[in-house]
C-alpha atoms as a PDB file:
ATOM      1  CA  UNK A   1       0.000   0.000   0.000  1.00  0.00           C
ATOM      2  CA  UNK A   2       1.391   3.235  -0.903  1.00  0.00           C
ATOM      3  CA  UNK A   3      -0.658   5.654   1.371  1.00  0.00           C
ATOM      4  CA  UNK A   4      -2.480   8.544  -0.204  1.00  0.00           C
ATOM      5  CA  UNK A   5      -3.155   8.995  -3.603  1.00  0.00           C
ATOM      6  CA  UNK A   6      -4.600  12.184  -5.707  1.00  0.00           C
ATOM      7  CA  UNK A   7      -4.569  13.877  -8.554  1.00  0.00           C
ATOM      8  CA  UNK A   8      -5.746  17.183  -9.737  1.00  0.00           C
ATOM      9  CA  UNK A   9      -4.379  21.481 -11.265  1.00  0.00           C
ATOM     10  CA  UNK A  10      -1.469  22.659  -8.837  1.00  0.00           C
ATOM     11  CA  UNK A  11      -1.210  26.104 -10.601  1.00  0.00           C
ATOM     12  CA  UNK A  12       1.137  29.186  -9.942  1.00  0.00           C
ATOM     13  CA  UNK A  13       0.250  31.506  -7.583  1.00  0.00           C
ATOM     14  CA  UNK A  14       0.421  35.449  -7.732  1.00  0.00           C
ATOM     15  CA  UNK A  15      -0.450  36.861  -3.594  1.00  0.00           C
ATOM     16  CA  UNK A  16      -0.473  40.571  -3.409  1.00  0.00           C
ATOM     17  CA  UNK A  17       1.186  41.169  -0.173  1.00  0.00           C
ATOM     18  CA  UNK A  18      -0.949  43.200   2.804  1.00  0.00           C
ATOM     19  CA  UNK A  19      -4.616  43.966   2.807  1.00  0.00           C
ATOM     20  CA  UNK A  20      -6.123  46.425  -0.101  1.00  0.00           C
ATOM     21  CA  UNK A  21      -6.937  46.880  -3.473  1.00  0.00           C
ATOM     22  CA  UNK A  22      -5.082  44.939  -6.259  1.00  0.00           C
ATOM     23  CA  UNK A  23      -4.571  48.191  -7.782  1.00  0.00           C
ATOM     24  CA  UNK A  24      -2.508  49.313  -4.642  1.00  0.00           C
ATOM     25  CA  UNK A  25      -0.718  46.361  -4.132  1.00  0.00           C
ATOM     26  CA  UNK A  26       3.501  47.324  -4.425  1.00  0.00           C
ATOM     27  CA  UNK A  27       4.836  43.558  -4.076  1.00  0.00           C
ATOM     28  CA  UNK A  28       3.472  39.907  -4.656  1.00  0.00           C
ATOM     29  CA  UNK A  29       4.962  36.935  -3.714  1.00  0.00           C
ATOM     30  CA  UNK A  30       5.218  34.114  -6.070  1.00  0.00           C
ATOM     31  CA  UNK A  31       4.547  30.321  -4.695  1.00  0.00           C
ATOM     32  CA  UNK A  32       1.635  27.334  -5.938  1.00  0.00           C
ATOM     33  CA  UNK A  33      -1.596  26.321  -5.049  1.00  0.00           C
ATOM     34  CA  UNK A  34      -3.961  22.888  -5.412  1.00  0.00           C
ATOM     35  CA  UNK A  35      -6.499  21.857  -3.467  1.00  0.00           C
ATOM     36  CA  UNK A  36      -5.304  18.102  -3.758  1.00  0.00           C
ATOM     37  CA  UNK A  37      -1.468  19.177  -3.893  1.00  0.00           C
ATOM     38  CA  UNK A  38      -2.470  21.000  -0.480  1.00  0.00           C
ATOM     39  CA  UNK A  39      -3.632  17.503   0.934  1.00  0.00           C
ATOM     40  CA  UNK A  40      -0.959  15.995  -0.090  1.00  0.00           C
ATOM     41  CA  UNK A  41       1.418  17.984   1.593  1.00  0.00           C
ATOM     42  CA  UNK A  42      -0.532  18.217   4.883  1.00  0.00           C
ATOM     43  CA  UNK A  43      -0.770  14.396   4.751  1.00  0.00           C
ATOM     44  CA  UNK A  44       3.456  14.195   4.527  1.00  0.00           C
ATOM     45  CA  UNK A  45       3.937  16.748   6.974  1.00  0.00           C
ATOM     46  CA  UNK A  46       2.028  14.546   9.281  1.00  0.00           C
ATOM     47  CA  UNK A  47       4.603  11.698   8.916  1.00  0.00           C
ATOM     48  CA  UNK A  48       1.796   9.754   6.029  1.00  0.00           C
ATOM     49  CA  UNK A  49       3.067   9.076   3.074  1.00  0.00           C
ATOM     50  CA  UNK A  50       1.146  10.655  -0.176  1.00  0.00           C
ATOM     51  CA  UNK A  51       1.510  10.687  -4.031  1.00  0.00           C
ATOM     52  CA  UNK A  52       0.550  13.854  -6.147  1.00  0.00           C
ATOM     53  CA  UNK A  53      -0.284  13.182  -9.944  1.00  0.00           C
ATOM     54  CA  UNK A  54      -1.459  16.148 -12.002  1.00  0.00           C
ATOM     55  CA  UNK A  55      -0.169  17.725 -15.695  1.00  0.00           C
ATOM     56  CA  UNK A  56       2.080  20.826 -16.116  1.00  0.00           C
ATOM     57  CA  UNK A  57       3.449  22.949 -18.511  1.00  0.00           C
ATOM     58  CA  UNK A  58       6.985  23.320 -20.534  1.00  0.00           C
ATOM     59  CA  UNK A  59       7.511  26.224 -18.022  1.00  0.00           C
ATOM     60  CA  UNK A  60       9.178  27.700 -15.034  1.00  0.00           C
ATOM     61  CA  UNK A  61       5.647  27.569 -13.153  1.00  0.00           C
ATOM     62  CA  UNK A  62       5.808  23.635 -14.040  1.00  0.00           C
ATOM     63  CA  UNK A  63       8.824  23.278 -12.796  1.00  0.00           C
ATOM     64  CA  UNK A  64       8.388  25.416  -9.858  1.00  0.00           C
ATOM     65  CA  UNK A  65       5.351  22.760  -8.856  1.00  0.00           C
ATOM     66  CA  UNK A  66       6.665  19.521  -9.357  1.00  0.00           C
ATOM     67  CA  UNK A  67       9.854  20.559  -7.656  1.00  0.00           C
ATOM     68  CA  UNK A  68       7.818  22.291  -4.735  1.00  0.00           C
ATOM     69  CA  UNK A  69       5.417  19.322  -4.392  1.00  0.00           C
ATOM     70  CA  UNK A  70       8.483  16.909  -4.215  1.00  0.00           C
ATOM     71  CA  UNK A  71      10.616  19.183  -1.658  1.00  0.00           C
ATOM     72  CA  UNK A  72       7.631  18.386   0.476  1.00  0.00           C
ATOM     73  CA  UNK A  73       8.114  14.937   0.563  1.00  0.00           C
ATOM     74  CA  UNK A  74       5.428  13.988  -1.488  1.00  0.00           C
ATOM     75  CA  UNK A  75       5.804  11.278  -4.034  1.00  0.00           C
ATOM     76  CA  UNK A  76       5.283  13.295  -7.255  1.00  0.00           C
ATOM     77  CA  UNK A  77       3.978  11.959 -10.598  1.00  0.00           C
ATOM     78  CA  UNK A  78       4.343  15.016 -13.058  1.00  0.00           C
ATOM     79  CA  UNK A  79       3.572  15.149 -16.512  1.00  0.00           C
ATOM     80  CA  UNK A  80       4.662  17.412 -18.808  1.00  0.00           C
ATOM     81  CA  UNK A  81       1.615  18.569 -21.208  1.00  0.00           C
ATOM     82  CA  UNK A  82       2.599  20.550 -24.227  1.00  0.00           C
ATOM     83  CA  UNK A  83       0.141  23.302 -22.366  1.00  0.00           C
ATOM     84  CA  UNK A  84       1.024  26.053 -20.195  1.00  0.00           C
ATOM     85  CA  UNK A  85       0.447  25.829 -16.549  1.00  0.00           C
ATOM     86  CA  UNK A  86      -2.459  27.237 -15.162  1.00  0.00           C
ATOM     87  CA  UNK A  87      -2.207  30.709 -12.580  1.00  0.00           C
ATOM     88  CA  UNK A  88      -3.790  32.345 -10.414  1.00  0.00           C
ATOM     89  CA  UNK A  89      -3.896  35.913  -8.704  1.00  0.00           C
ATOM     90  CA  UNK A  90      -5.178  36.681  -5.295  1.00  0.00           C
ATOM     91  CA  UNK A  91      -5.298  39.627  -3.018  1.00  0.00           C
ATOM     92  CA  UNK A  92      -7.054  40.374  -0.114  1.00  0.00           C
ATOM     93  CA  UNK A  93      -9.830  43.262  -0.695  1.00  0.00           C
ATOM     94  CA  UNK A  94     -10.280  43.594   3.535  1.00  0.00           C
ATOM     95  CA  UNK A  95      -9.469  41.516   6.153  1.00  0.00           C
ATOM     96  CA  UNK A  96     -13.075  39.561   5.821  1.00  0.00           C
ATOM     97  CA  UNK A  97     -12.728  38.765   2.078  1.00  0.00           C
ATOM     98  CA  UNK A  98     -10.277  37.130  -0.408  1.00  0.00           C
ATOM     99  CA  UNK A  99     -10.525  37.232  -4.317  1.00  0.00           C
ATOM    100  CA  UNK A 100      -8.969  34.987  -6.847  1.00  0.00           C
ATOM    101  CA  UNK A 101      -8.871  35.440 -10.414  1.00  0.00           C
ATOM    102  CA  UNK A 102      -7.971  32.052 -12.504  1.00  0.00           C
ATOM    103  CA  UNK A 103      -6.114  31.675 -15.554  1.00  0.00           C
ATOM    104  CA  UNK A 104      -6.718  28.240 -16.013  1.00  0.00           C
ATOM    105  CA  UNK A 105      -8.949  27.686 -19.276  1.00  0.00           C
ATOM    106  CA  UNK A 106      -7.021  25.041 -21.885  1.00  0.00           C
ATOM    107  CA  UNK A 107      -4.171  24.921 -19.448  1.00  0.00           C
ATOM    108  CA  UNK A 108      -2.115  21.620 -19.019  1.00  0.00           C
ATOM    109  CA  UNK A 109      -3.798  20.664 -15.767  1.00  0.00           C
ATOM    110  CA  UNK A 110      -7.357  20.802 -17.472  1.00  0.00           C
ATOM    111  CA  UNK A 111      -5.679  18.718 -20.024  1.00  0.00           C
ATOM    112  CA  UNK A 112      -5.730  15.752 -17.004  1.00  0.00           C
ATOM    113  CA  UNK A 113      -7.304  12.440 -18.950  1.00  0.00           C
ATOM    114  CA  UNK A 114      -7.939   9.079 -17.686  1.00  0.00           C
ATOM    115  CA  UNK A 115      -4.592   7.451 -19.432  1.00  0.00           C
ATOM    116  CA  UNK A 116      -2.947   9.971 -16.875  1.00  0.00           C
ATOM    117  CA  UNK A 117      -4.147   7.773 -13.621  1.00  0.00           C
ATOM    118  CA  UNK A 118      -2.341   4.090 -13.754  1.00  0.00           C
ATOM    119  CA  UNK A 119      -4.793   1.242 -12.866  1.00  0.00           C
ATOM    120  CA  UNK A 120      -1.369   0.412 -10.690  1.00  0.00           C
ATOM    121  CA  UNK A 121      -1.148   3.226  -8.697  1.00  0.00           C
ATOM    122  CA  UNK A 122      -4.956   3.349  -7.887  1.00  0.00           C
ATOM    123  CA  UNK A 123      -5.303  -0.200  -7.003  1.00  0.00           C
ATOM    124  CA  UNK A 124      -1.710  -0.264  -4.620  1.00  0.00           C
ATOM    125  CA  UNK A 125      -2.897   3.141  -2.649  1.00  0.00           C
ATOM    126  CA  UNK A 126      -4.250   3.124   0.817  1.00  0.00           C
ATOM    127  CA  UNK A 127      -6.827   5.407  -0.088  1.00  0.00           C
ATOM    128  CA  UNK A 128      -7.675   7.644  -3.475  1.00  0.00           C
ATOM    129  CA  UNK A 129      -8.801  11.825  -2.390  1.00  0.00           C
ATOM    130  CA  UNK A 130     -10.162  13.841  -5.404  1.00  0.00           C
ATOM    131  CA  UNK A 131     -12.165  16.894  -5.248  1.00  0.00           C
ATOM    132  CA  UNK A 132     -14.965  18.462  -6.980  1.00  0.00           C
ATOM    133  CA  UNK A 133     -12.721  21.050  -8.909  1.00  0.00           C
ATOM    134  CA  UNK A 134     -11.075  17.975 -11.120  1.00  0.00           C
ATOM    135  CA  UNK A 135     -14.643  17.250 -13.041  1.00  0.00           C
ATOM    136  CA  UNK A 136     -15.418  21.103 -13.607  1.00  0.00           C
ATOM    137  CA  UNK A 137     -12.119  21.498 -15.512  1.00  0.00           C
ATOM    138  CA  UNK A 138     -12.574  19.688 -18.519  1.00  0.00           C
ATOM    139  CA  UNK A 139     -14.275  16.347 -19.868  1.00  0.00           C
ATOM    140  CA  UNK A 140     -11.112  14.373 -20.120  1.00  0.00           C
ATOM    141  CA  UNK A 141     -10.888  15.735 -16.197  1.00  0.00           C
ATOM    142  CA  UNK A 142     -14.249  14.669 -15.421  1.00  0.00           C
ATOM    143  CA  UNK A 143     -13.681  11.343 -17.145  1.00  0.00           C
ATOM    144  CA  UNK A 144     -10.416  10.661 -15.162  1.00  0.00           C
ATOM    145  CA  UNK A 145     -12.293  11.030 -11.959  1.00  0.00           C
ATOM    146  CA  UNK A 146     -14.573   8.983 -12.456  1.00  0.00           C
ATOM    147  CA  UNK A 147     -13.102   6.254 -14.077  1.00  0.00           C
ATOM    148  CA  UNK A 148     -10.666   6.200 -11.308  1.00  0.00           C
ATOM    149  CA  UNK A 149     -12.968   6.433  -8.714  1.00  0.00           C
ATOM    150  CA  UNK A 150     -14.040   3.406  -9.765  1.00  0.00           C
ATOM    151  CA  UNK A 151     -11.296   1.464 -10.262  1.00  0.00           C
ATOM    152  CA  UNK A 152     -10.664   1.905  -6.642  1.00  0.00           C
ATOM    153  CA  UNK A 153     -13.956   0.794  -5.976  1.00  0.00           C
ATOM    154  CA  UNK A 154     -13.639  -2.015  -7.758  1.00  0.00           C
ATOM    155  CA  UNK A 155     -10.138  -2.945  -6.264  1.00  0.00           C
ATOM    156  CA  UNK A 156     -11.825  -2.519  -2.546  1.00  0.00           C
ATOM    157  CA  UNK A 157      -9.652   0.758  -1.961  1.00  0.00           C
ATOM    158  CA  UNK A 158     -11.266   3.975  -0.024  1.00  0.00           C
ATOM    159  CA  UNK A 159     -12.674   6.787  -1.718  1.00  0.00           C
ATOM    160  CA  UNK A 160     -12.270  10.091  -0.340  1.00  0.00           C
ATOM    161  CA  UNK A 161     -14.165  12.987  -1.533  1.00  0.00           C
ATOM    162  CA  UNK A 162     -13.515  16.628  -0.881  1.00  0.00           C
ATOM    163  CA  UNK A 163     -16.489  18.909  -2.616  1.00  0.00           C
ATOM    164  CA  UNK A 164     -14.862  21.809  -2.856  1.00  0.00           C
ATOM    165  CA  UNK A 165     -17.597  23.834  -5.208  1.00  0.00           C
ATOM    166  CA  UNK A 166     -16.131  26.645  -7.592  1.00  0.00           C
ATOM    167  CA  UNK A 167     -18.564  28.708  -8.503  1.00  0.00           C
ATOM    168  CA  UNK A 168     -16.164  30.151 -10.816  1.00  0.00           C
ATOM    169  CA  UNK A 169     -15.606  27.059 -12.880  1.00  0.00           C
ATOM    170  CA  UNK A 170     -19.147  26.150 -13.557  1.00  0.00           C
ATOM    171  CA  UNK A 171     -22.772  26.897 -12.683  1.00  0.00           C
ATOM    172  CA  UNK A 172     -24.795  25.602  -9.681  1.00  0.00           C
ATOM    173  CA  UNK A 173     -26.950  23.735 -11.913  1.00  0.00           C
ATOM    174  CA  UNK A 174     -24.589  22.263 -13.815  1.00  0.00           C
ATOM    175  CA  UNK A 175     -22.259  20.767 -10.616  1.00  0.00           C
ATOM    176  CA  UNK A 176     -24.774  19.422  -8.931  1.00  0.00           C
ATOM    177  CA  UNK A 177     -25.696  16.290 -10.789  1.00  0.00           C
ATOM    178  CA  UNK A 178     -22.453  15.374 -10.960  1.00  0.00           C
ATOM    179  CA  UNK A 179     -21.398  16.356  -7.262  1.00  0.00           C
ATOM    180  CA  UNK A 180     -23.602  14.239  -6.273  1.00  0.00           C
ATOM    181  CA  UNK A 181     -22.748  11.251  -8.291  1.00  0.00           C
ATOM    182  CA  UNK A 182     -19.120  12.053  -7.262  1.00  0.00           C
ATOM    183  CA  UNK A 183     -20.208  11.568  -3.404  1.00  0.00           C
ATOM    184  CA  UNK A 184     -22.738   9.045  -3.962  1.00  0.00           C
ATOM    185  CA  UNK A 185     -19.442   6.646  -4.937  1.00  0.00           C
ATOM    186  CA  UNK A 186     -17.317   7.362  -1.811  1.00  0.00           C
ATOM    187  CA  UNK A 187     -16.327   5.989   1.752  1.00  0.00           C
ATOM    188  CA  UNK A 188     -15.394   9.529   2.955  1.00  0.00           C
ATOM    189  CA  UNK A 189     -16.788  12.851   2.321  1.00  0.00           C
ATOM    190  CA  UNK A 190     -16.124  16.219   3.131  1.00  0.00           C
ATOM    191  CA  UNK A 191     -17.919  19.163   2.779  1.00  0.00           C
ATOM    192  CA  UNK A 192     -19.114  22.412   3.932  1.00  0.00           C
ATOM    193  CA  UNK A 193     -23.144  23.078   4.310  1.00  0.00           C
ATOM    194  CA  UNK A 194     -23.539  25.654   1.761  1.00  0.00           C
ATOM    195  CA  UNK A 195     -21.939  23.005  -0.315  1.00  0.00           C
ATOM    196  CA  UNK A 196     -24.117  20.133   0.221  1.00  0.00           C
ATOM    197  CA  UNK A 197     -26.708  22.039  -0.113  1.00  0.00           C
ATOM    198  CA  UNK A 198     -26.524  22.166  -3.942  1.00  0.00           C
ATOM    199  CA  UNK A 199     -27.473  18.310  -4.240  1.00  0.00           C
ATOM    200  CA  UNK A 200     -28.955  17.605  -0.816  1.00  0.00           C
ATOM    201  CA  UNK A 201     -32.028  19.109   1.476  1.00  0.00           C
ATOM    202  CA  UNK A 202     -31.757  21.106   4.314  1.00  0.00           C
ATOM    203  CA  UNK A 203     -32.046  20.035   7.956  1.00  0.00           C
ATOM    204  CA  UNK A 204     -29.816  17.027   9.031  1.00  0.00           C
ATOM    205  CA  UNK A 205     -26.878  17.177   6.510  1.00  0.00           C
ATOM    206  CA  UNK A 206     -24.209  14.684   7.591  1.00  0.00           C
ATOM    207  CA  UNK A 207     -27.746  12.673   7.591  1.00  0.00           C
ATOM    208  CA  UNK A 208     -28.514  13.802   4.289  1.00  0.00           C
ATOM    209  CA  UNK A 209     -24.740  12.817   2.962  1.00  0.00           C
ATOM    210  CA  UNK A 210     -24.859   9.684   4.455  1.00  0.00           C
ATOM    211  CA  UNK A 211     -28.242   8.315   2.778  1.00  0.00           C
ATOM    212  CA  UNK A 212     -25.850   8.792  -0.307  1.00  0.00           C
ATOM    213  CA  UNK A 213     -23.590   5.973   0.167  1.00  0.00           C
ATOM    214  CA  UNK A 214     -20.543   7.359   2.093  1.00  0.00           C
ATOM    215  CA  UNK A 215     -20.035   5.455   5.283  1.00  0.00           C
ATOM    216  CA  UNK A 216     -17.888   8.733   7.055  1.00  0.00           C
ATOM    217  CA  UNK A 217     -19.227  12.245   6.346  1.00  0.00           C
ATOM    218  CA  UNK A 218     -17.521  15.372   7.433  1.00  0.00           C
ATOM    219  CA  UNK A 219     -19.661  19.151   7.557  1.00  0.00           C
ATOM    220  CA  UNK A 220     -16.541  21.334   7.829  1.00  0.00           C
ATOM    221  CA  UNK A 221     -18.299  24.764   9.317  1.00  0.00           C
ATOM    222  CA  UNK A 222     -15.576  27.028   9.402  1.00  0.00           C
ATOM    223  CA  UNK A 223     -15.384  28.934  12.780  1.00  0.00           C
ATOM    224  CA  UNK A 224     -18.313  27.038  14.310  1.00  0.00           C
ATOM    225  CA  UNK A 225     -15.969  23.666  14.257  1.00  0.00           C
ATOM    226  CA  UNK A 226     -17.292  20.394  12.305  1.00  0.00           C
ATOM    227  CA  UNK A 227     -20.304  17.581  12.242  1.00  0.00           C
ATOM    228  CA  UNK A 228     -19.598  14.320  11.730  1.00  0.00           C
ATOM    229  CA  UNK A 229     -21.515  11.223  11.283  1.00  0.00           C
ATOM    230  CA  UNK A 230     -18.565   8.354  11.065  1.00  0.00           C
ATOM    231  CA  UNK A 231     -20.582   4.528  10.496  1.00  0.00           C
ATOM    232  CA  UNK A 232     -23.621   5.785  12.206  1.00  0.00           C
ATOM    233  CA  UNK A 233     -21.930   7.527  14.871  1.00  0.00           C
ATOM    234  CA  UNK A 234     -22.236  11.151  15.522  1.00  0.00           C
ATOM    235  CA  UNK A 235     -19.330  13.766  16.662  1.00  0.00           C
ATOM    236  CA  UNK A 236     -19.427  17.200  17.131  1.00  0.00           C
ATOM    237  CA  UNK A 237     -16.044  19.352  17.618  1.00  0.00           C
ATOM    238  CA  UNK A 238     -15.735  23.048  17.874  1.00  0.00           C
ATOM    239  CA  UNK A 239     -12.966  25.093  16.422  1.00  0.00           C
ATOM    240  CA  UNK A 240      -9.820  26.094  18.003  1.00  0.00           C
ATOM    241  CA  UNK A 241      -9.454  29.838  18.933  1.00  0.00           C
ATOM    242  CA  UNK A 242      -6.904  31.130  17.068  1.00  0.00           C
ATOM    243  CA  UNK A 243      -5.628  34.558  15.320  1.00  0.00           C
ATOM    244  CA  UNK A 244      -6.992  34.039  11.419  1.00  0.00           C
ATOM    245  CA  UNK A 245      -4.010  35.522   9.395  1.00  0.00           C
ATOM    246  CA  UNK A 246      -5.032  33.657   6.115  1.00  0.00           C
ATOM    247  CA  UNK A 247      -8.283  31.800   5.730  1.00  0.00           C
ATOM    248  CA  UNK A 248      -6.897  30.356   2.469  1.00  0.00           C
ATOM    249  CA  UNK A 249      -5.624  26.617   2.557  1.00  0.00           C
ATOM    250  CA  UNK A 250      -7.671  25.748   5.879  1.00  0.00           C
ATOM    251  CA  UNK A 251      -9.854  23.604   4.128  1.00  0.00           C
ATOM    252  CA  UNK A 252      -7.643  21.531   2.530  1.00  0.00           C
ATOM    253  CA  UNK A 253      -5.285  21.428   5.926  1.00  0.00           C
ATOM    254  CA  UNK A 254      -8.483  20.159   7.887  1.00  0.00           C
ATOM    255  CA  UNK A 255      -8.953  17.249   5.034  1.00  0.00           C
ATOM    256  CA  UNK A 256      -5.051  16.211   5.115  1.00  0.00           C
ATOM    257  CA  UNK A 257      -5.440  16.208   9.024  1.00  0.00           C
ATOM    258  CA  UNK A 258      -8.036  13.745   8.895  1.00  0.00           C
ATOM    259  CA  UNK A 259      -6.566  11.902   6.267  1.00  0.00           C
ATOM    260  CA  UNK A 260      -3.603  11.806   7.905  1.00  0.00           C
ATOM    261  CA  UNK A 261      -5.217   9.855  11.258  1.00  0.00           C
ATOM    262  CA  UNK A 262      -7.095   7.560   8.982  1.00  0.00           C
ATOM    263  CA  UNK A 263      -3.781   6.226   7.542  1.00  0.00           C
ATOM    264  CA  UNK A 264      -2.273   5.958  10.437  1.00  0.00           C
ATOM    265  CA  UNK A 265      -5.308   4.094  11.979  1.00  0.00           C
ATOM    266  CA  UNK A 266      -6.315   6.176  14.543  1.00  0.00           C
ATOM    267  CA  UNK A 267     -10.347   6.241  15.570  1.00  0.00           C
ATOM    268  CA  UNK A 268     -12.393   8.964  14.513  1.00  0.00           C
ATOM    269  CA  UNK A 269     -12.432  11.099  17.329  1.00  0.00           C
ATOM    270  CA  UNK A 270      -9.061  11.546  16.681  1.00  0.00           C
ATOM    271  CA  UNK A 271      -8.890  12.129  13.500  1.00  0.00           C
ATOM    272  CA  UNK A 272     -11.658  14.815  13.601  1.00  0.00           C
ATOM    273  CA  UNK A 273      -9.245  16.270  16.167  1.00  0.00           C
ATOM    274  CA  UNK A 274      -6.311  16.936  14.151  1.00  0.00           C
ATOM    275  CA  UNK A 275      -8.207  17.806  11.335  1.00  0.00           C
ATOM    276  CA  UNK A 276      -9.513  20.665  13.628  1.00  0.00           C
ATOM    277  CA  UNK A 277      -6.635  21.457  14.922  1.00  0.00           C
ATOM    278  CA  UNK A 278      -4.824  21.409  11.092  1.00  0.00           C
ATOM    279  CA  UNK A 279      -7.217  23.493  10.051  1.00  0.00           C
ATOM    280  CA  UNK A 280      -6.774  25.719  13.137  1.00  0.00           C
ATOM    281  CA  UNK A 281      -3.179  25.979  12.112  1.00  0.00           C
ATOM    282  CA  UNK A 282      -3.563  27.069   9.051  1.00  0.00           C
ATOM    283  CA  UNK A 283      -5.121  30.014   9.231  1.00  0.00           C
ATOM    284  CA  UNK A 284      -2.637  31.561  11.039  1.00  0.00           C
ATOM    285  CA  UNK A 285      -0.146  31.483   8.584  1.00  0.00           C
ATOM    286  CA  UNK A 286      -0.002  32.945   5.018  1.00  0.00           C
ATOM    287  CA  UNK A 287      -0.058  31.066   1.811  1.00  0.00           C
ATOM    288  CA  UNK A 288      -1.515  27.616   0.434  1.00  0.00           C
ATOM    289  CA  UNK A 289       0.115  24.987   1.760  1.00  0.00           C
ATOM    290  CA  UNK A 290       3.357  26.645   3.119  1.00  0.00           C
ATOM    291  CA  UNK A 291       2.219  26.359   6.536  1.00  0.00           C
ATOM    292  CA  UNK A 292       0.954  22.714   6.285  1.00  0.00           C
ATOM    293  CA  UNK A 293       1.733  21.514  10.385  1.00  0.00           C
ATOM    294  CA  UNK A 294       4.123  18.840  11.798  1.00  0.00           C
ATOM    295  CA  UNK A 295       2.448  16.772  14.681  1.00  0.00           C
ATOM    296  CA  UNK A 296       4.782  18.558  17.053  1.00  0.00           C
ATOM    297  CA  UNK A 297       3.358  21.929  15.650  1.00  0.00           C
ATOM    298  CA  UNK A 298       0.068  20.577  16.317  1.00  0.00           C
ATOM    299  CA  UNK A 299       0.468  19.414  19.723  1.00  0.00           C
ATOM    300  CA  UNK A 300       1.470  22.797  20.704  1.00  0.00           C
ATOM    301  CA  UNK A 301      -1.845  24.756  19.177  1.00  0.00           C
ATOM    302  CA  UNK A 302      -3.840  22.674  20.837  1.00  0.00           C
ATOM    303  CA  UNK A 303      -2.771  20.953  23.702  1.00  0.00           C
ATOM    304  CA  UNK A 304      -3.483  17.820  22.418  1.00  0.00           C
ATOM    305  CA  UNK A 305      -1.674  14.839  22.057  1.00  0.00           C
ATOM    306  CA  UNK A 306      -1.690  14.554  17.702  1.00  0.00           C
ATOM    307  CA  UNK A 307       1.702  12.978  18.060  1.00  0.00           C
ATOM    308  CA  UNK A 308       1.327   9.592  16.319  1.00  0.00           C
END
């Protein structure tokens, strides 16, 4: 078993530094940013081990990402597309609100097709995590998801599913359908309520998830903590109080936390735990996945003992 396995965009990524307009902004820094390259990386820096596959450009960017990705100590299956790779911009309008423009349309990670995803490496992982960005990239994207999704099925290997709706990339009434498809196929699901609510009713969402197929579902609320129901079982952990320096990346920290326990077979308190208190971490520093915790990091937000 090789651990963690997804595959998705990692694209460049342009941060105006300090709070303001774009058109104020006097210096950027220059780093990457994937949702599934962000789990990843959180899942290594908690001592699991993790595989990134994803296409990139004939570029500096390219290189920047698979080299990046690697430094982390991820396993990292990069494939050059004849494409460029994909960018975006962000700045920070006020301290309550982030924007992000993407530069991503025909790009080499949209270019993702189901040749790209070895039967091998799906079948000898530990568990397969895609998100709901893949499928709104491209058909060859969507395809590769799927298809892949079920060859883990079919080779008795968990699915994990992070949502992760972009309103940007396609319509509400176009993601839905397929969301839901997408979650009605996995062991694990994460997502936040506004984003179950595109393809489930109100009222008792992990409930509502559940009926679905998926035998753990996480609600990921932001500041108000998380709701789980885990094989019937419900939990119910608040957030940390911490300093929110950069909201961006906490998502994807709270999924590789949880991830991260899973692998290492800890029970599901636990893991809902340290995916709080990943998530926790990660808004206090700036960037992606720069910040992505150790457990010794972790242990000393918290108080808890995340030190497996």
């Amino acid at each position: 078993m090789t651990g963690l396995l997804t595959f998705g965009e990692t694209m460049g990524l342009v941060a105006a530094d300090g709070i303001g307009p774009l058109a104020h902004a006097r210096s950027f820094s220059f780093g990457i940013g994937g949702a599934e390259s962000n789990v990843a990386i959180g899942v290594a820096r908690l001592g699991g081990e993790a595989t990134w596959l994803g296409r990139v450009g004939p570029d500096a960017t390219g290189a920047l990402i698979a080299g990046r990705i690697a430094a982390s100590g991820v396993r990292t299956l990069a494939i050059t597309d004849e494409s460029f790779t994909g960018l975006m911009v962000r700045h920070r309008r006020s301290g309550e609100f982030t924007q992000v423009d993407y530069h991503r349309a025909g790009s080499a990670g949209s270019r993702l097709s189901p040749a790209d995803v070895p039967a091998a490496e799906l079948t000898a992982a530990s568990i397969v995590h895609v998100t709901g960005i893949t499928p709104a990239l491209s058909e060859t994207a969507r395809a590769a998801v799927f298809q892949s999704v079920e060859t883990a099925r079919a080779a008795g290997v968990p699915v994990s599913v992070d949502v992760n709706y972009r309103a940007k990339l396609w319509s509400r009434f176009d993601a839905a359908p397929v969301l839901r498809d997408l979650v009605s196929r996995a062991d694990v699901v994460f997502a936040s309520p506004e984003e179950a609510a595109l393809f489930v009713d109100d009222g008792d969402v992990p409930a509502a998830l559940a009926e679905l197929g998926p035998a753990e579902v996480v609600v990921k609320d932001g500041g108000r903590g998380c709701v789980a129901l885990i094989e019937g079982k419900r939990y119910e952990v608040p957030a940390l109080p911490v300093t929110v320096v950069d909201p961006v990346g906490a998502g994807d920290a709270f999924v590789a936390g949880y991830l991260a326990d899973r692998l290492a077979g800890a029970a599901a308190a636990d893991r809902l735990t340290t995916a709080i208190a990943a998530g926790a971490f990660a808004v206090t520093v700036p960037g992606d996945c720069e910040g992505a915790p150790t457990r010794a990091e972790l242990a000393s937000l918290s108080g808890a003992d995340v030190r497996r």
